[in-house]
C-alpha atoms as a PDB file:
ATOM      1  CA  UNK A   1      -1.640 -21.629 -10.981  1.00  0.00           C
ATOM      2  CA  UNK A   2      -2.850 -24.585 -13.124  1.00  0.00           C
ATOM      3  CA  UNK A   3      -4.610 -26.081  -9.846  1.00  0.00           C
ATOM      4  CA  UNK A   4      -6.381 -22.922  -8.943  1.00  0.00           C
ATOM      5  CA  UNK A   5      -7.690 -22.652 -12.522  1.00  0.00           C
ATOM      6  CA  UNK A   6      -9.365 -26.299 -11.794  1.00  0.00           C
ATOM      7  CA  UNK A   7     -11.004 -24.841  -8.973  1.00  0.00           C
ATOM      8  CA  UNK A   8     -14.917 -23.189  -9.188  1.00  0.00           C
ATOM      9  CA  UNK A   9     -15.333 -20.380 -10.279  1.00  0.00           C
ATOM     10  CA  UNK A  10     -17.410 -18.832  -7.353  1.00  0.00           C
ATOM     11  CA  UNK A  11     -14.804 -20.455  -4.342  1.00  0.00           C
ATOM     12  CA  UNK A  12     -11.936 -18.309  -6.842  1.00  0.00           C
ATOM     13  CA  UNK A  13     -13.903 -15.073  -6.593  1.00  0.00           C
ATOM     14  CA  UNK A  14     -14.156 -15.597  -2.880  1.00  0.00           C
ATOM     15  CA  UNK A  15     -10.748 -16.080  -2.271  1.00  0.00           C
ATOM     16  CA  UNK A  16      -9.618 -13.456  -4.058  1.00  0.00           C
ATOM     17  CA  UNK A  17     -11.854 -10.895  -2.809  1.00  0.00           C
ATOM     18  CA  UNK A  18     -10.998 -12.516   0.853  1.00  0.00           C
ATOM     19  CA  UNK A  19      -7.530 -11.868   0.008  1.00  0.00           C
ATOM     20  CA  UNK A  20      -7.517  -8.541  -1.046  1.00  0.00           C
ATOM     21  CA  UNK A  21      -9.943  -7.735   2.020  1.00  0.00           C
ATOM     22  CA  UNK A  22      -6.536  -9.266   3.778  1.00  0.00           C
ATOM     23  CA  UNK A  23      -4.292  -7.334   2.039  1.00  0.00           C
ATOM     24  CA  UNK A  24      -6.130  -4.482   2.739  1.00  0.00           C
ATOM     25  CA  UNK A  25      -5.638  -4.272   6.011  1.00  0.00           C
ATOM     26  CA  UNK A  26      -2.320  -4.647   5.800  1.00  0.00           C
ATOM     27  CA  UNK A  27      -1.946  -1.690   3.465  1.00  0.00           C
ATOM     28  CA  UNK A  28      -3.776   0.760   6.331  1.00  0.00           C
ATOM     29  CA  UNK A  29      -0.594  -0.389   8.339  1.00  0.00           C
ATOM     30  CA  UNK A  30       1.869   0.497   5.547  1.00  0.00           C
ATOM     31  CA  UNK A  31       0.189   3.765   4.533  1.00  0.00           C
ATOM     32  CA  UNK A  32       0.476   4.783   8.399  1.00  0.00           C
ATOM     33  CA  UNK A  33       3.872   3.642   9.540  1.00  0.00           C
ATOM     34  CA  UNK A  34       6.114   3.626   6.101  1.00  0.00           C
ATOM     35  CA  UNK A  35       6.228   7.281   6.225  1.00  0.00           C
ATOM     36  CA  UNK A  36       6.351   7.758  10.095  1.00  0.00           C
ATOM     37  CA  UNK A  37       9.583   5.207   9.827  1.00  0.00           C
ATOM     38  CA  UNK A  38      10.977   6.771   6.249  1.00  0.00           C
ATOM     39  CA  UNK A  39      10.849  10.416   8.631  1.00  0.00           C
ATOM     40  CA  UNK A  40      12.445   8.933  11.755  1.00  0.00           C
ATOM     41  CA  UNK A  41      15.277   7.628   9.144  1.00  0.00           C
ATOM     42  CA  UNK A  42      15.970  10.482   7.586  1.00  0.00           C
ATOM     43  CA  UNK A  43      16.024  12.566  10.905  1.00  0.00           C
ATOM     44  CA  UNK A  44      18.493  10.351  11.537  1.00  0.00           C
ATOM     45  CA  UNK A  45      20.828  10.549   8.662  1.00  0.00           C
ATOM     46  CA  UNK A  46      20.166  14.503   8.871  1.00  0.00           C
ATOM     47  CA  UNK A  47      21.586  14.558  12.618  1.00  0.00           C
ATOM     48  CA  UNK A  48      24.385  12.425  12.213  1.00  0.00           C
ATOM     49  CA  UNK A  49      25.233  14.279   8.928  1.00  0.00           C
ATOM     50  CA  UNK A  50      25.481  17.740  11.219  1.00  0.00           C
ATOM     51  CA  UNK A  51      27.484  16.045  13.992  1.00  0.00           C
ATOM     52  CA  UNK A  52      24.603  16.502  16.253  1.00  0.00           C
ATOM     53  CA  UNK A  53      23.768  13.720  19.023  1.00  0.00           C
ATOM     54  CA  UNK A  54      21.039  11.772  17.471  1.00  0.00           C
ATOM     55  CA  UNK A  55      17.468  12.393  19.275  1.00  0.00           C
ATOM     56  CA  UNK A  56      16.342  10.963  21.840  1.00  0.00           C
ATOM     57  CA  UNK A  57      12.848  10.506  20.193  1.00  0.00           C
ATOM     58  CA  UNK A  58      11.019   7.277  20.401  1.00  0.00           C
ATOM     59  CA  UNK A  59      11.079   5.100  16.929  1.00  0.00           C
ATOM     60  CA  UNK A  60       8.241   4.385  15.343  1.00  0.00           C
ATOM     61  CA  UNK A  61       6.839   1.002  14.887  1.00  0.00           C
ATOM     62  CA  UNK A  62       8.453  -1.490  12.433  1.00  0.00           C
ATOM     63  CA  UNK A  63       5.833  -2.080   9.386  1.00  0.00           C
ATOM     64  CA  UNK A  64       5.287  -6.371  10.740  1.00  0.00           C
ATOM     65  CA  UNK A  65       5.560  -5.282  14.721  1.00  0.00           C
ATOM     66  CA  UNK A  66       4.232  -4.518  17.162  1.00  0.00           C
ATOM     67  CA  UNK A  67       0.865  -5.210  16.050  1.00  0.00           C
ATOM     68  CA  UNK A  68      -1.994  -3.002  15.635  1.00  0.00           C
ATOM     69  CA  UNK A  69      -3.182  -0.738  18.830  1.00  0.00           C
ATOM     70  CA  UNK A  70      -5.709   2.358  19.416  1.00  0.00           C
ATOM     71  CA  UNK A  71      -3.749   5.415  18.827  1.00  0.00           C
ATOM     72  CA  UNK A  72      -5.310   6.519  21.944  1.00  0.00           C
ATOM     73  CA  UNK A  73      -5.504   3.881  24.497  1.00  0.00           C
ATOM     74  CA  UNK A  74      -2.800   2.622  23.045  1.00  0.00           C
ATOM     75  CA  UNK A  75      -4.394  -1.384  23.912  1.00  0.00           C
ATOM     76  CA  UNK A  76      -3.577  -3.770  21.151  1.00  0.00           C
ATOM     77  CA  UNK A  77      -6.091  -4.504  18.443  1.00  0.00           C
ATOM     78  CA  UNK A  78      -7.158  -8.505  19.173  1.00  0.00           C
ATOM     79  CA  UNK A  79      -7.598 -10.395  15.979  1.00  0.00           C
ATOM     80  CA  UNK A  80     -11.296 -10.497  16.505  1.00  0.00           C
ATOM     81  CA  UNK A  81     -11.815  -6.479  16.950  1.00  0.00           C
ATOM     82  CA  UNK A  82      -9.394  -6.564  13.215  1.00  0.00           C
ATOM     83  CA  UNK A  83     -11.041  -8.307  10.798  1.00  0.00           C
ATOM     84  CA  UNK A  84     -11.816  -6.250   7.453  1.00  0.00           C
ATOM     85  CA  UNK A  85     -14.788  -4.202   7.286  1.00  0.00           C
ATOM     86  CA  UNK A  86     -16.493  -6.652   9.359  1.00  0.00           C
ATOM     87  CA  UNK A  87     -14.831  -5.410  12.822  1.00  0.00           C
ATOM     88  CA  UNK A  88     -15.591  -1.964  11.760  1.00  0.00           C
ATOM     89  CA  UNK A  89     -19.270  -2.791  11.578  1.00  0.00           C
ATOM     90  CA  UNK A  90     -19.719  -4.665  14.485  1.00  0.00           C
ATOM     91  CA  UNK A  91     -17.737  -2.112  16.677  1.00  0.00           C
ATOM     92  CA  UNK A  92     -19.982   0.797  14.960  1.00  0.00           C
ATOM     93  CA  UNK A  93     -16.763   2.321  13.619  1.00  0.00           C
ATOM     94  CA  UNK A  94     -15.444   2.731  17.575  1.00  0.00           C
ATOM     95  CA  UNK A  95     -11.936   1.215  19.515  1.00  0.00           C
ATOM     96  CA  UNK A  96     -13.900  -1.826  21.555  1.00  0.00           C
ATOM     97  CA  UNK A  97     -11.724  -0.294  24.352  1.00  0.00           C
ATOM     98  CA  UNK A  98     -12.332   3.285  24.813  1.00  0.00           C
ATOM     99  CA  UNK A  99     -14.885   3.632  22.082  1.00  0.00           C
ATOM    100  CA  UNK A 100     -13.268   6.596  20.483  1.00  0.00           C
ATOM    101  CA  UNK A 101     -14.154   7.147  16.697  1.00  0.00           C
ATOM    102  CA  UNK A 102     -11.995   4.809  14.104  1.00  0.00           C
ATOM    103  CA  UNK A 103     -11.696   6.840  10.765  1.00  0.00           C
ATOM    104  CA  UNK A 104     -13.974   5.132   7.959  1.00  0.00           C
ATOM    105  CA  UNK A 105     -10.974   5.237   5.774  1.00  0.00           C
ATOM    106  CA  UNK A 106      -9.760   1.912   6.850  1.00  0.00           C
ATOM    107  CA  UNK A 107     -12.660   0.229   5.994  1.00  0.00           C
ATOM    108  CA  UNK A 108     -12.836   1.794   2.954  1.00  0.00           C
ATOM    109  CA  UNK A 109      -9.439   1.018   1.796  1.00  0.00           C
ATOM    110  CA  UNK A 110     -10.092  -3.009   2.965  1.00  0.00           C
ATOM    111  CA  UNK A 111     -12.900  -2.468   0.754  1.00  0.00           C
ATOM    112  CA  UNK A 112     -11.053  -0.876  -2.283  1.00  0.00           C
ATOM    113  CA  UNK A 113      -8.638  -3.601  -2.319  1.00  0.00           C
ATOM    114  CA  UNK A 114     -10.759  -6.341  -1.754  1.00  0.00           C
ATOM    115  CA  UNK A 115     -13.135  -5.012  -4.953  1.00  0.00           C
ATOM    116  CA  UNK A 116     -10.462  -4.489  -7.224  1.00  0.00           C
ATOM    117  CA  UNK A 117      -8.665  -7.541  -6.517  1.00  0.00           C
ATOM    118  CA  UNK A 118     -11.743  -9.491  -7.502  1.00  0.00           C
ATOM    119  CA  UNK A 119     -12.011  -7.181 -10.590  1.00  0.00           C
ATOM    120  CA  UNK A 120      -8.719  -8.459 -11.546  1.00  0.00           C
ATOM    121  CA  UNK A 121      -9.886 -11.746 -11.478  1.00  0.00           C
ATOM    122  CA  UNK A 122     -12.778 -11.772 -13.022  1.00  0.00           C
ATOM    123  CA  UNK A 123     -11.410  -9.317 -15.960  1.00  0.00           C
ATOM    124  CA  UNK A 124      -7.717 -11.275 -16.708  1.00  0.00           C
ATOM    125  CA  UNK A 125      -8.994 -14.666 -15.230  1.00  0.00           C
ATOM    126  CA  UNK A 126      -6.535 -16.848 -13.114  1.00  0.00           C
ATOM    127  CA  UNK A 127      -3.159 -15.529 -14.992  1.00  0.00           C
ATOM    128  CA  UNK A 128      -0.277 -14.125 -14.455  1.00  0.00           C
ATOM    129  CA  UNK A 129      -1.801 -10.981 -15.853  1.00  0.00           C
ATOM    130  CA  UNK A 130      -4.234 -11.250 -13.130  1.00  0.00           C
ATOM    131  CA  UNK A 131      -1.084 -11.796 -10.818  1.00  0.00           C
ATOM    132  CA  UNK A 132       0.470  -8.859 -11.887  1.00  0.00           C
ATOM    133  CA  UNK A 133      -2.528  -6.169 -12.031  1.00  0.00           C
ATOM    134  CA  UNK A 134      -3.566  -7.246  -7.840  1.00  0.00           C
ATOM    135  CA  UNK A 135       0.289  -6.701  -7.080  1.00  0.00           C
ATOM    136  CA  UNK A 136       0.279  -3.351  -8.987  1.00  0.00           C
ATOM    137  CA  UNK A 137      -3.478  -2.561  -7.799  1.00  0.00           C
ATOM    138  CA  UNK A 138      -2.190  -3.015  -3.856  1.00  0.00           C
ATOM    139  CA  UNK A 139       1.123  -0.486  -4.937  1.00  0.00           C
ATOM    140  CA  UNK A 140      -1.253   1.959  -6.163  1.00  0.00           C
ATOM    141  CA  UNK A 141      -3.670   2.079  -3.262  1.00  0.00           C
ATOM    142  CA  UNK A 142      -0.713   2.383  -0.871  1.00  0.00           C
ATOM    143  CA  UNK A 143       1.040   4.940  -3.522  1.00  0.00           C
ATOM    144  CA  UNK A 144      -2.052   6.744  -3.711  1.00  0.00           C
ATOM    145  CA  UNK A 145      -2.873   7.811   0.489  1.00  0.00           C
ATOM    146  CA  UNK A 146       0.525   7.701   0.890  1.00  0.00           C
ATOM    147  CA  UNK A 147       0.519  10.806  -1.296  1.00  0.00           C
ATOM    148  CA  UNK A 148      -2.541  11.707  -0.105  1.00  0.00           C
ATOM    149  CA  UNK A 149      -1.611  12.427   3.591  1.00  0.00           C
ATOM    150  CA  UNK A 150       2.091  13.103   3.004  1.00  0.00           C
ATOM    151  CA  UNK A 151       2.680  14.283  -0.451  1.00  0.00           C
ATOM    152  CA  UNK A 152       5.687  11.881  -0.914  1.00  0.00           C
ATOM    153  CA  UNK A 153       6.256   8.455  -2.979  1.00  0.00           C
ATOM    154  CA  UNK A 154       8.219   6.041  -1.012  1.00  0.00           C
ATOM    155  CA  UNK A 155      11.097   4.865  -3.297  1.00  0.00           C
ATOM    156  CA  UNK A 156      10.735   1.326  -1.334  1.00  0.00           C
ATOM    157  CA  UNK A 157       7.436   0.928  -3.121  1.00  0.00           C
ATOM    158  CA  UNK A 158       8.075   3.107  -6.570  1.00  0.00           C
ATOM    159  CA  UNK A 159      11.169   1.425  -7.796  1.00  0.00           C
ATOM    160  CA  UNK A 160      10.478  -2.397  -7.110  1.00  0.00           C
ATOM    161  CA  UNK A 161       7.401  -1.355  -9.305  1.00  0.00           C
ATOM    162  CA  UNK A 162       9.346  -0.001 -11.781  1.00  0.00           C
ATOM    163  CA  UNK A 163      11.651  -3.217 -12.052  1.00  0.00           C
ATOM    164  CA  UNK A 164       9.312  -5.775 -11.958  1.00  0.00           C
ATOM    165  CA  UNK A 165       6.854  -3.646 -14.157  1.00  0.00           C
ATOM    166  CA  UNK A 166      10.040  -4.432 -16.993  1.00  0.00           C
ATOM    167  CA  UNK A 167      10.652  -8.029 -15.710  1.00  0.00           C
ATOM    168  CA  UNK A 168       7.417  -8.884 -16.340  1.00  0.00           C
ATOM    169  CA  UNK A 169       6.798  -7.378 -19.521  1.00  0.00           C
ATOM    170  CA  UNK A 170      10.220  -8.726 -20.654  1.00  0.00           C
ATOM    171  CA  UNK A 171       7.952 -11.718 -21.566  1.00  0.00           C
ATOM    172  CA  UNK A 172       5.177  -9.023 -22.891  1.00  0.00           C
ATOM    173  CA  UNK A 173       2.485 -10.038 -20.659  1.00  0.00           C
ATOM    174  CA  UNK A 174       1.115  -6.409 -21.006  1.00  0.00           C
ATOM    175  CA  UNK A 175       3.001  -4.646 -23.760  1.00  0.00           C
ATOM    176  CA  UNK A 176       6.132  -5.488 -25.218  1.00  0.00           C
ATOM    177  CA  UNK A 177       9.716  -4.938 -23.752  1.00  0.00           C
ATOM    178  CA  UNK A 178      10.465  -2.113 -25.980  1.00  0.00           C
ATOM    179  CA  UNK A 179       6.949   0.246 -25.008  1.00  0.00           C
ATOM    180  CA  UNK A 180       7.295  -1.097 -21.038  1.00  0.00           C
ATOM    181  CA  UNK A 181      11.310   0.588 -20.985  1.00  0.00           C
ATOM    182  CA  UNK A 182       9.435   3.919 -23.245  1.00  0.00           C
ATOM    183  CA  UNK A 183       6.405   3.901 -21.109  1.00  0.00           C
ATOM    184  CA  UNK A 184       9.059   3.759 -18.166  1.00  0.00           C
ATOM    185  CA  UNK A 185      10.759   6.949 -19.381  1.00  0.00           C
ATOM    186  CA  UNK A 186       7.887   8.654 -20.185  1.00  0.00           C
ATOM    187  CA  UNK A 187       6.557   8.378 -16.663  1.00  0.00           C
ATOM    188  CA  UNK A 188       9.801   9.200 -14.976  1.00  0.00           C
ATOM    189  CA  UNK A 189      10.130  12.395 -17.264  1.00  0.00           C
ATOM    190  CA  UNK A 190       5.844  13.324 -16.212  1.00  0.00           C
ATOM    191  CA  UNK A 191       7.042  12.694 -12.875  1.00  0.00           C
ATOM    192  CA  UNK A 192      10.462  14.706 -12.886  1.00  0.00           C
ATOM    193  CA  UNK A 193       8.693  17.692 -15.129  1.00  0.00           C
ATOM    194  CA  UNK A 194       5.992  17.851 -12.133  1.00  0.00           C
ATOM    195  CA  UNK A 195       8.779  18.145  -8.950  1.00  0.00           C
ATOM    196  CA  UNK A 196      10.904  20.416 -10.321  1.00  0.00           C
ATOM    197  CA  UNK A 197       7.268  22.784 -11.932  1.00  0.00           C
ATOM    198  CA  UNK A 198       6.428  22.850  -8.362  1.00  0.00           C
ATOM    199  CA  UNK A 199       9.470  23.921  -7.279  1.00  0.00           C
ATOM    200  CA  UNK A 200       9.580  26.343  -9.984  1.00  0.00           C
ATOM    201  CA  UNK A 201       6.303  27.580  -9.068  1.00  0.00           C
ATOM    202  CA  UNK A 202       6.350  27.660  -4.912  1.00  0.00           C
ATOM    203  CA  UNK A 203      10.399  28.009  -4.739  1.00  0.00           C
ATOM    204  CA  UNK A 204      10.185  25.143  -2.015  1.00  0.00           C
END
């Protein structure tokens, strides 16, 4: 950390908002095949639960690999035709195979993460505080259309937040340990109150 603080200013900026361009990416991947894979799991555990011969259905891809394809043409995305924002431009939004329509959202969310990664930076500095806000700023954006397209949290993102959310401020880099474990409470309690009011309300 103490070397990167040596470094320019400007060449930090760009690397971080590089980064979070990266990162970015990566986080369209997440937000598509977490759920698809937490689905296929639980189908799973429901069918083998009942006794019933588990399906024949065809897994979904890991989160690492395979690599990107078109969900059409189903040809793999070459490193060249998946580079943030920029590949979207060049290709005019379109698979460079069989041209059908890529969703802006994927440029969008490069672009969210890339911009708030270098808003960290510039507001907290080169920290740990910095450090901590792009980690929880990359959680939220995957949180948040996660939610969006699915209406679900996935405990595999929710609950390593939650713990290193305390580790963290164990040393009070945001707020001190005893207001990060009541701020932790609180927001478990918002959260519970809202699941179980919906179920109140819709009886699902």
């Amino acid at each position: 950390m103490q070397d990167l603080q040596l470094a320019p200013l400007p060449l930090i900026l760009v690397f971080a908002c590089i980064t979070g361009l990266l990162v970015g990416s990566f986080l369209n991947v997440l937000i598509l095949r977490l759920p698809a894979r937490m689905k296929y799991s639980w189908r799973q555990e429901c069918e083998e639960f009942l006794g019933k011969e588990a399906s024949t259905g065809d897994e979904p891809p890991g989160i690492i690999l395979p690599g990107s394809h078109c969900p059409v043409c189903k040809n793999p995305i070459k490193p060249w035709h998946n580079i943030p924002v920029i590949s979207y431009l060049l290709l005019r939004g379109k698979c460079h195979t069989c041209k059908t329509s890529i969703s802006p959202r994927y440029p969008i969310i490069e672009l969210l993460s890339g911009l708030l990664t270098l808003y960290a930076v510039i507001h907290f500095g080169v920290t740990a505080q910095a450090l901590a806000a792009i980690v929880l700023v990359w959680a939220l954006i995957a949180l948040t259309f996660i939610d969006i397209d699915e209406q679900l949290l996935p405990d595999s993102i929710t609950l390593p937040l939650v713990w290193l959310g305390l580790l963290i401020n164990s040393q009070s880099l945001f707020a001190s340990p005893v207001d990060a474990i009541y701020g932790t409470v609180f927001a478990y309690l918002v959260l519970w109150s809202i699941y179980h009011l919906f179920r109140l309300i819709t009886g699902k």
